[in-house]
N, C-alpha and C. Protein backbone atom coordinates (compact mmCIF):
# COMPACT_ATOMS: atom_id res chain seq x y z
N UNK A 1 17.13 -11.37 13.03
CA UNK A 1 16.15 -10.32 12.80
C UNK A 1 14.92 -10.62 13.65
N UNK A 2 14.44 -9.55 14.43
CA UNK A 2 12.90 -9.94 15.03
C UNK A 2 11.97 -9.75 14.60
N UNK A 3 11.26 -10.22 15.05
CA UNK A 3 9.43 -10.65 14.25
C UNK A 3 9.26 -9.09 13.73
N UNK A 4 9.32 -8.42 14.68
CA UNK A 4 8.66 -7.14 14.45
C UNK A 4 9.10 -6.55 13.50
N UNK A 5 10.86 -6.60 13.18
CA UNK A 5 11.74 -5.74 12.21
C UNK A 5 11.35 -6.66 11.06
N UNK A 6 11.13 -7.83 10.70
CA UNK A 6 10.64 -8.84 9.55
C UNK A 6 9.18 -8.56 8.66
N UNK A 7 8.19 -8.03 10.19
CA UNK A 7 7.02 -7.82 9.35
C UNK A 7 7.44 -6.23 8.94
N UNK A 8 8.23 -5.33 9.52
CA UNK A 8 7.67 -3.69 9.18
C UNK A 8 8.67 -4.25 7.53
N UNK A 9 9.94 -4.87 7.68
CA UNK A 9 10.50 -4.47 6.25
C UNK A 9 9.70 -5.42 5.48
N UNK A 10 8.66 -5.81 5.43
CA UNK A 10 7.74 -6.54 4.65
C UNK A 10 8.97 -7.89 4.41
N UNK A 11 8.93 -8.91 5.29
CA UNK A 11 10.07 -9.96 5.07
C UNK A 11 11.55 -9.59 4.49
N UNK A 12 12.12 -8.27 4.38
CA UNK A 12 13.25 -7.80 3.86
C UNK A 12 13.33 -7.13 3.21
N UNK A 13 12.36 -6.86 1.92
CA UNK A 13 12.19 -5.83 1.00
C UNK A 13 12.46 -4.44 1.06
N UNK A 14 12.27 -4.07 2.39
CA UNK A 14 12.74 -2.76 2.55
C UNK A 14 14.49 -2.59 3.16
N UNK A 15 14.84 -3.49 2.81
CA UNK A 15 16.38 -3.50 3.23
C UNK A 15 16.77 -3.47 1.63
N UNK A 16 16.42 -3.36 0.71
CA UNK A 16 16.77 -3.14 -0.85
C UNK A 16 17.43 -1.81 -0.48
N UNK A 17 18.93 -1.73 -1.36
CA UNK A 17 19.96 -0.95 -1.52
C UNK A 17 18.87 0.67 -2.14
N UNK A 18 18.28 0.07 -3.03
CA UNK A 18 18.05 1.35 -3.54
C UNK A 18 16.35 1.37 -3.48
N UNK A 19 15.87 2.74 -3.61
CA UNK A 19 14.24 2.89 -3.58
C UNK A 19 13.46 2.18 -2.79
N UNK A 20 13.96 1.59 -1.28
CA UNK A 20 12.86 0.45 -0.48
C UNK A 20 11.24 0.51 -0.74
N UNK A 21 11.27 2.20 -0.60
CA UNK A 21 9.47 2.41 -0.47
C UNK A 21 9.06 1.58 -2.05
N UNK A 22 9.68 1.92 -3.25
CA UNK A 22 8.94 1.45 -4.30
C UNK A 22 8.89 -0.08 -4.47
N UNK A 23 10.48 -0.48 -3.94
CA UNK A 23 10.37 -2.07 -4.22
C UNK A 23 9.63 -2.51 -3.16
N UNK A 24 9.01 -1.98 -1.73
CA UNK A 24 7.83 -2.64 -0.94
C UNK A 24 6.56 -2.24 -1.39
N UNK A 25 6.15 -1.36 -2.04
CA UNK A 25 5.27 -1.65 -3.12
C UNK A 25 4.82 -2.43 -3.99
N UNK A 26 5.94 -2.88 -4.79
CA UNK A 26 5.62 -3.61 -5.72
C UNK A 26 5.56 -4.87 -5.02
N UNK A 27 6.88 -5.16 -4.16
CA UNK A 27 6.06 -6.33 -3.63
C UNK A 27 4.95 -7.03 -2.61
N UNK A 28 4.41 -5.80 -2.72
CA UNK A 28 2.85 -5.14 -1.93
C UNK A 28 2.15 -5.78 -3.29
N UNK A 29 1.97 -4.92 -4.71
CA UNK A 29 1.55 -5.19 -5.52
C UNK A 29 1.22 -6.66 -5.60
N UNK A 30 2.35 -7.38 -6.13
CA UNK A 30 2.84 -8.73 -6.62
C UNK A 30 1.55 -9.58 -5.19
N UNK A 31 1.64 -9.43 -4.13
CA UNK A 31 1.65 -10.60 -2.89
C UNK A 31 0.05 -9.90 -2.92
N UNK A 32 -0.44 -8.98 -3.41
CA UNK A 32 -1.90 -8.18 -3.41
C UNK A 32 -3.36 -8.92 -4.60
N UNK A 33 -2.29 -9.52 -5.72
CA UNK A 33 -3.47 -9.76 -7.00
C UNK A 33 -3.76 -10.80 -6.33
N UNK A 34 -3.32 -12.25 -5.54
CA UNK A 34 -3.91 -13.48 -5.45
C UNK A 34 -5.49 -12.60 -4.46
N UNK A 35 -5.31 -11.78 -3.54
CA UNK A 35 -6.44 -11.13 -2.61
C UNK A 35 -7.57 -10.45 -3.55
N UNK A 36 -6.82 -9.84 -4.92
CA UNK A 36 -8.16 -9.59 -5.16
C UNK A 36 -9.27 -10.61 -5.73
N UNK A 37 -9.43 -11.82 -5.76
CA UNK A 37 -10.40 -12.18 -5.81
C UNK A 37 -11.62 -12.10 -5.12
N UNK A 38 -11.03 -11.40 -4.23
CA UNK A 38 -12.66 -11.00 -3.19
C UNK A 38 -12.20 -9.69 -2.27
N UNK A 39 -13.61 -8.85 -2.50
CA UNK A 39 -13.27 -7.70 -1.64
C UNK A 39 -13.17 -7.80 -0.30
N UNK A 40 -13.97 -8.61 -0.01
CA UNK A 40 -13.98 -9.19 1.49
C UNK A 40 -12.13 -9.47 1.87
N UNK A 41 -11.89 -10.62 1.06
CA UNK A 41 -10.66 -11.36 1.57
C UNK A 41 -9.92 -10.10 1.08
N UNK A 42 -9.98 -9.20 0.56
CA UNK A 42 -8.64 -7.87 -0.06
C UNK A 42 -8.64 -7.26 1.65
N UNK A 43 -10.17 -6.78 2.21
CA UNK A 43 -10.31 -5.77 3.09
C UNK A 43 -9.84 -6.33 4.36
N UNK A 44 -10.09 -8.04 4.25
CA UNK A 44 -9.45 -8.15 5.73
C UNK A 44 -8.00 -8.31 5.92
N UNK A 45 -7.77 -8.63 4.57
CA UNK A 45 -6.08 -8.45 4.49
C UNK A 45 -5.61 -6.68 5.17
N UNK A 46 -6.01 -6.07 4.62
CA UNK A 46 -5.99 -4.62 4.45
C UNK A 46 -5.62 -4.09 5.98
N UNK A 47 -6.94 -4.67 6.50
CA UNK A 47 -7.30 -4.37 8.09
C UNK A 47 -5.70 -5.06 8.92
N UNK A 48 -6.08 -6.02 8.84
CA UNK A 48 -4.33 -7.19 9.29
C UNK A 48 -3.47 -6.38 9.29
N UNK A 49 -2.92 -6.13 8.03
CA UNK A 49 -1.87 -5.50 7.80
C UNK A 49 -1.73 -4.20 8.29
N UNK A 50 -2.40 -2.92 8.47
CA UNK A 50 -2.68 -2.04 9.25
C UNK A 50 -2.38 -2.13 10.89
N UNK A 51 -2.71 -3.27 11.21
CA UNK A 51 -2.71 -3.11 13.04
C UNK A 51 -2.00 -4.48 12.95
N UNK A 52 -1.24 -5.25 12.55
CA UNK A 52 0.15 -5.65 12.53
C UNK A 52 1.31 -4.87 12.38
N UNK A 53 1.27 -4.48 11.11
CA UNK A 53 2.06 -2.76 10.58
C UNK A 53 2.27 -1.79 11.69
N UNK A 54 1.07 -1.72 12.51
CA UNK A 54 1.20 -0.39 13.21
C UNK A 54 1.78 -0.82 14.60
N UNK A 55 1.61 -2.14 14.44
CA UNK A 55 2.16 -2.78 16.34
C UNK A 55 3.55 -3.22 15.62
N UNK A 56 3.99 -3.57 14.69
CA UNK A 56 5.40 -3.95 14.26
C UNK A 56 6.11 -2.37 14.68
N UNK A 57 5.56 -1.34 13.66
CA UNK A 57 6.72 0.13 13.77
C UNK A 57 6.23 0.97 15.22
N UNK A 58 5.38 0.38 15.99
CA UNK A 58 5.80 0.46 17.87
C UNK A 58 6.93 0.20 18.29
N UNK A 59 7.11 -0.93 17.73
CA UNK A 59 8.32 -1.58 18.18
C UNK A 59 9.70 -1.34 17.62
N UNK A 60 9.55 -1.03 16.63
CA UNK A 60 11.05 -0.71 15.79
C UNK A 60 11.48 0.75 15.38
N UNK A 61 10.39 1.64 15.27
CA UNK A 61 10.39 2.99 14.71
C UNK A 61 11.03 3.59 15.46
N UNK A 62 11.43 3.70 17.00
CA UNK A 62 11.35 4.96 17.84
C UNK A 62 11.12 6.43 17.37
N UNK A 63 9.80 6.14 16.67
CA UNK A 63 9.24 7.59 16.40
C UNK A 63 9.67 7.84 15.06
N UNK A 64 10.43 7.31 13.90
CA UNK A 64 10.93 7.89 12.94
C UNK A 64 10.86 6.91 11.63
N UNK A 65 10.14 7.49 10.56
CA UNK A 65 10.10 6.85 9.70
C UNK A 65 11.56 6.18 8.74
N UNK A 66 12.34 4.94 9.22
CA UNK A 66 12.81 4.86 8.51
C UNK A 66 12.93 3.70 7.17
N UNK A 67 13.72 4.06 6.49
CA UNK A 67 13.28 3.82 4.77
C UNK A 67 13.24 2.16 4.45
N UNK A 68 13.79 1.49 5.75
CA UNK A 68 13.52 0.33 5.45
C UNK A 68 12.00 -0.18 5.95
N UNK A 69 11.31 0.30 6.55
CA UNK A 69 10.23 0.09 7.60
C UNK A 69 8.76 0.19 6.21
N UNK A 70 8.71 -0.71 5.67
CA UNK A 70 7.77 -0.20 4.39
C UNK A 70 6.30 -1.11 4.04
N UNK A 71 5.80 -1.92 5.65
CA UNK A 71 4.71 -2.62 5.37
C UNK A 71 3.71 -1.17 5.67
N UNK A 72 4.16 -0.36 5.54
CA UNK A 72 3.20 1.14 5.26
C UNK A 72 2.59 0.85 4.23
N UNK A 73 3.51 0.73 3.15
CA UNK A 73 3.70 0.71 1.83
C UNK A 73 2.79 -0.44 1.41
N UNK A 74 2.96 -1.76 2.21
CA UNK A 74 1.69 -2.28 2.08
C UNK A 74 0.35 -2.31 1.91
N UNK A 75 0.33 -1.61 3.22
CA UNK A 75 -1.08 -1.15 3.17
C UNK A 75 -1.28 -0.47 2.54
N UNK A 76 -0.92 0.31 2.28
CA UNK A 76 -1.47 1.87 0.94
C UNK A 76 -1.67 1.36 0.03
N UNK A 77 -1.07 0.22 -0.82
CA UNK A 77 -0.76 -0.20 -1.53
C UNK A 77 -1.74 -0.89 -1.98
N UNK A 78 -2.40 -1.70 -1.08
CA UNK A 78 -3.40 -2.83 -1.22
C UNK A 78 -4.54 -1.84 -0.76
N UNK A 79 -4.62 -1.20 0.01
CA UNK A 79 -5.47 0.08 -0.32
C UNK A 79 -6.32 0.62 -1.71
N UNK A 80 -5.18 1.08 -2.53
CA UNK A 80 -5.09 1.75 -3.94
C UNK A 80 -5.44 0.43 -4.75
N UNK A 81 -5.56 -0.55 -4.59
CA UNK A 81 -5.93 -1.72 -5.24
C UNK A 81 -7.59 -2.50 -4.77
N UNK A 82 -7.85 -1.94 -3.80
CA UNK A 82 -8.90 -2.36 -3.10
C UNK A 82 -10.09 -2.36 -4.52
N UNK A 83 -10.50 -1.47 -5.36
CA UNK A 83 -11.07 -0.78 -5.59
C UNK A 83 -11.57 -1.83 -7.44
N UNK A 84 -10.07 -2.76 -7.11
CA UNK A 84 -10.29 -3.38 -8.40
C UNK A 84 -10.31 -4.41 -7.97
N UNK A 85 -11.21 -5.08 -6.97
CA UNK A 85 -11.69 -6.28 -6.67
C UNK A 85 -12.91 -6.25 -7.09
N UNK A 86 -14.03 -7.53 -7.48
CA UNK A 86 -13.01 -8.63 -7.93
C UNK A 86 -12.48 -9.00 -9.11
N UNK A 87 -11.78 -9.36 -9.09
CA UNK A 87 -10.73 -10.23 -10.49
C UNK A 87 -10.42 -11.28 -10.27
N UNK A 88 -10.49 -12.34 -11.52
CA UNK A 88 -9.76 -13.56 -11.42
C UNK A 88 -7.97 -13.24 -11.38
N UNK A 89 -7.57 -13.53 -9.84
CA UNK A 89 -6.10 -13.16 -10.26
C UNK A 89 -5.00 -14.21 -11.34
N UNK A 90 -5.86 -15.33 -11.90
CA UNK A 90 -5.38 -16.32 -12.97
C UNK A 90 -5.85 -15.72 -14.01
N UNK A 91 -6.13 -15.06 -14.16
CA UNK A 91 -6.77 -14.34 -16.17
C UNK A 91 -6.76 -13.02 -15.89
N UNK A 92 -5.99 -12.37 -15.42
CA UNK A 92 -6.23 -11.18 -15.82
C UNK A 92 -6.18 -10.39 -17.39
N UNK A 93 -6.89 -9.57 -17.56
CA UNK A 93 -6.87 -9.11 -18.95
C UNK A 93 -6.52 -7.41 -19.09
N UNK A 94 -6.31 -6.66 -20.42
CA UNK A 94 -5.48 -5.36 -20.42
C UNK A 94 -6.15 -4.76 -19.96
N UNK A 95 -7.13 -4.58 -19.31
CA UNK A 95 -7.48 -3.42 -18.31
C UNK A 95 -7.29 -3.60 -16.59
N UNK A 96 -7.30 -4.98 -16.46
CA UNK A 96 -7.01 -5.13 -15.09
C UNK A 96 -5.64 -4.73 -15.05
N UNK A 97 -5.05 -5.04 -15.83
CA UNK A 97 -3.17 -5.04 -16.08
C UNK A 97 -3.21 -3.47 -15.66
N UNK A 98 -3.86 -2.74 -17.21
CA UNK A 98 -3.64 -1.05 -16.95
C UNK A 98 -3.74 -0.79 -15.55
N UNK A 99 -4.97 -1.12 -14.69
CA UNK A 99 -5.73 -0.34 -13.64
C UNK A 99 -4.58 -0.56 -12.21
N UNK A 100 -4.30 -2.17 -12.39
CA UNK A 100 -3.03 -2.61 -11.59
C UNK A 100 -1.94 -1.57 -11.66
N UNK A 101 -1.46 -1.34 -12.80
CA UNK A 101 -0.41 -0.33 -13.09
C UNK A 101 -0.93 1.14 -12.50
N UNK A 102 -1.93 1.61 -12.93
CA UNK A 102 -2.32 2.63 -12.39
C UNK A 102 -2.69 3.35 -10.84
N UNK A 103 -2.71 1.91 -10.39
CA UNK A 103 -2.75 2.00 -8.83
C UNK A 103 -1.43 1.78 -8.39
N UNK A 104 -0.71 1.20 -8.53
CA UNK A 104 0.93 1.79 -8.30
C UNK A 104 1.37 3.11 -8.67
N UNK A 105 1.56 3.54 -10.00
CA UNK A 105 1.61 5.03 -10.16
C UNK A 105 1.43 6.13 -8.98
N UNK A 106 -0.18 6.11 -9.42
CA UNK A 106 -1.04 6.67 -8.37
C UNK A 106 -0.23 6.53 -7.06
N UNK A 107 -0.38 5.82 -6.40
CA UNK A 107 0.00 5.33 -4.92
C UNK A 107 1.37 5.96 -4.90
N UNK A 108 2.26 5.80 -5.58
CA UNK A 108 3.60 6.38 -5.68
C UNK A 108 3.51 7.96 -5.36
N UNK A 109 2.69 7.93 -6.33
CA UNK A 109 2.81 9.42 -6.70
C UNK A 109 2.45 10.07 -5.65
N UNK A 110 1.23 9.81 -4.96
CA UNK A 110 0.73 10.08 -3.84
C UNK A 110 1.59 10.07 -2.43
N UNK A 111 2.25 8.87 -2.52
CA UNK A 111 3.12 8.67 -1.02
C UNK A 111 4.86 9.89 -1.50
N UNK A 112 5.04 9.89 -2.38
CA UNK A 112 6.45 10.72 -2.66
C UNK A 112 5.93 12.44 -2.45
N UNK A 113 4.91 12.87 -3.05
CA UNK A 113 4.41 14.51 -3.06
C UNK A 113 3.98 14.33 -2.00
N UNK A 114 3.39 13.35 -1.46
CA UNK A 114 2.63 13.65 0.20
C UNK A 114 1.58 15.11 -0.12
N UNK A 115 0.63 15.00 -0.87
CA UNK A 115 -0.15 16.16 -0.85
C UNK A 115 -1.13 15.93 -0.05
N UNK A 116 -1.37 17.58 0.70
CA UNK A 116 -2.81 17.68 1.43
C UNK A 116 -2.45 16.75 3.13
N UNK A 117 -3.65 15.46 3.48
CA UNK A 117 -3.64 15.05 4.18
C UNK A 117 -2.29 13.82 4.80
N UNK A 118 -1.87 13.87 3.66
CA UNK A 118 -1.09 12.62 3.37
C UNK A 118 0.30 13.19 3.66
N UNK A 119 0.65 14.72 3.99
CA UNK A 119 1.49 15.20 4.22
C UNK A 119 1.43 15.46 5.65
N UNK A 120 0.53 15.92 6.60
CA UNK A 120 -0.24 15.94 7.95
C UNK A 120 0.23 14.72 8.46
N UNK A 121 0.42 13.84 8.07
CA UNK A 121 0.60 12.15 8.56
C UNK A 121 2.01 12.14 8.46
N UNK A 122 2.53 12.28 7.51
CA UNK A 122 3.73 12.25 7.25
C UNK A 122 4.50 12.81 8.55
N UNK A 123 4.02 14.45 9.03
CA UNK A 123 5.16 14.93 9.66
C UNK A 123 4.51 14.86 11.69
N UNK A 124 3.77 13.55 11.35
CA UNK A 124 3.81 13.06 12.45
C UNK A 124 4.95 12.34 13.04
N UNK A 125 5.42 12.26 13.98
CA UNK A 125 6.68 10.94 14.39
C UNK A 125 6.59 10.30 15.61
N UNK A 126 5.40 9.20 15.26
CA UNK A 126 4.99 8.69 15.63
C UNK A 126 4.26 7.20 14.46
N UNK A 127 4.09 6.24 15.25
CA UNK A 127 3.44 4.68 14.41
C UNK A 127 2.44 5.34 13.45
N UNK A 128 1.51 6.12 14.36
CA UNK A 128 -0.09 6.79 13.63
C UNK A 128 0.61 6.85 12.57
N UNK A 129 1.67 8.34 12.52
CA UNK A 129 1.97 9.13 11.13
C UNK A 129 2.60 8.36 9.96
N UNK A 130 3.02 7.36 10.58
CA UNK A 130 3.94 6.09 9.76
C UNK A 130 3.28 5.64 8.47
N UNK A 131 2.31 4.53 9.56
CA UNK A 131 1.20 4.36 8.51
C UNK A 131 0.48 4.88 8.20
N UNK A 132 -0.18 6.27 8.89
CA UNK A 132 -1.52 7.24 8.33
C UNK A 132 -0.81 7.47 6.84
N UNK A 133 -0.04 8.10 6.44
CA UNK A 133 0.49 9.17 5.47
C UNK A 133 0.63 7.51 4.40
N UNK A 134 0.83 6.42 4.76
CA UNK A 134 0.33 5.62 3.19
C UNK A 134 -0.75 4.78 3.27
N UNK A 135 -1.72 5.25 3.97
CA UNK A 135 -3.04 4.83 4.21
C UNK A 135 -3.81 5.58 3.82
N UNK A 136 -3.56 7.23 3.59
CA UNK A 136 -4.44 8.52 2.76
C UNK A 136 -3.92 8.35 1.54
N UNK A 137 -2.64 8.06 0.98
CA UNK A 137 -2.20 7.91 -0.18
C UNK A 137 -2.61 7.08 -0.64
N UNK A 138 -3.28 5.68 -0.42
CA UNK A 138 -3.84 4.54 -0.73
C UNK A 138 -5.14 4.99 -1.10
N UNK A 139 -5.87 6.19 0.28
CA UNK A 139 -7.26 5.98 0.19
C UNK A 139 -7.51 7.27 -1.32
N UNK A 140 -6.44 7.99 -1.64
CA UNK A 140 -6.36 9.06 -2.63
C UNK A 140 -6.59 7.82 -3.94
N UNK A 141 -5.18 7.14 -4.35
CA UNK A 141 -5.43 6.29 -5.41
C UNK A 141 -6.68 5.92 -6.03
N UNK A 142 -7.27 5.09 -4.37
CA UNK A 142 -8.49 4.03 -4.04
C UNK A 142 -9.54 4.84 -4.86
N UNK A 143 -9.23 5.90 -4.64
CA UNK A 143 -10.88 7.48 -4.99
C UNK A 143 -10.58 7.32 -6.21
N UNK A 144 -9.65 7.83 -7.08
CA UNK A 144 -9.44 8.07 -8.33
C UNK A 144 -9.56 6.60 -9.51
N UNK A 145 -9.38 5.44 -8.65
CA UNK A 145 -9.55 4.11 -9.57
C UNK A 145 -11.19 3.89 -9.43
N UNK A 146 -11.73 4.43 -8.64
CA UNK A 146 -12.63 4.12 -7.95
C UNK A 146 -13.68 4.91 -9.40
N UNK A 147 -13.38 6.06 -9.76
CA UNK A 147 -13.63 6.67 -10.54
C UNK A 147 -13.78 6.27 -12.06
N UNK A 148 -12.20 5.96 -11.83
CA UNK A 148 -11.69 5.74 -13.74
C UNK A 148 -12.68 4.29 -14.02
N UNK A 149 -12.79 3.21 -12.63
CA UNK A 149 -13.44 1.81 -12.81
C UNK A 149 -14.98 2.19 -13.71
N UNK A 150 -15.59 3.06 -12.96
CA UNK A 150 -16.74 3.34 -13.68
C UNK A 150 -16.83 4.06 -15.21
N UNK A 151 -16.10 5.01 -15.32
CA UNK A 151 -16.24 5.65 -16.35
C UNK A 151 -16.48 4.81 -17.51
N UNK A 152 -17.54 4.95 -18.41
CA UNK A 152 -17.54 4.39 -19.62
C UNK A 152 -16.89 3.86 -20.69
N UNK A 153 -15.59 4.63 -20.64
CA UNK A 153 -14.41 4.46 -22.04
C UNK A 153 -13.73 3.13 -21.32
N UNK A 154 -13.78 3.11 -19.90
CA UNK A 154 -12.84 2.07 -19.41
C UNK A 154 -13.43 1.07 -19.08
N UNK A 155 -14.88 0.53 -19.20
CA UNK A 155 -15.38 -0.59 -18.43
C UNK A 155 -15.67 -1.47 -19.79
């Protein structure tokens, strides 16, 4: 396997028989809580992964999103999570848990309907559209946790 096909299927994950995009999510998720301890160290992860991501599916995509290719999914991912830094990722407690959960949802939900901008990206075919379309789905989540974080009932 080459470097390039290793980083886009996020080390293999997107070679999973069934659902790649969700299981490179989650293990977007999973490899995402040790980062949130700092927004700093979340964002430069974020950045990395973006223009690694986007020079990996140069190389492997020829133009077409396919279903194993899911350090997209990364980034969106850790994106939609950005928002709940910081946390001790050794103690987390039931609202970090919920909000964790909720930024997967979200992010899902967002990258499968492809609504609005996130659909524009999508029917690009090209690296941009690859990762744009789960980089708006990330930055959609990111808005809405971004939200629920403040609201009163939840803090």
């Amino acid at each position: 396997m080459t470097p390039a096909r290793l980083i886009a299927s996020f080390g293999g994950c997107g070679f999973s028989p069934k659902a790649p995009g969700t299981v490179g999510s989650f293990a977007a998720l999973v490899c995402g809580v040790p980062l949130l301890s700092s927004p700093v160290l979340m964002g430069v992860a974020i950045l990395l992964c973006c223009w690694i991501g986007y020079r990996a599916t140069e190389r492997v995509s020829g133009g077409e999103d396919h279903g194993w290719i899911v350090i997209d999914e990364v980034a969106g991912m850790w994106i939609a999570m950005l928002p709940l830094a910081p946390v001790d990722p050794l103690h987390l407690h039931g609202r970090d848990i919920l909000m964790l959960v909720l930024a997967f949802a979200l992010f899902r939900l967002f990258d499968i309907t492809k609504p609005g901008p996130v659909g524009w990206f999508d029917r690009r075919h090209d690296s941009v559209g690859i990762m744009g379309d789960d980089v708006v789905a990330g930055l959609l989540a990111a808005s809405i946790l971004l939200v629920l974080r403040y609201l009163p009932a939840l803090s």
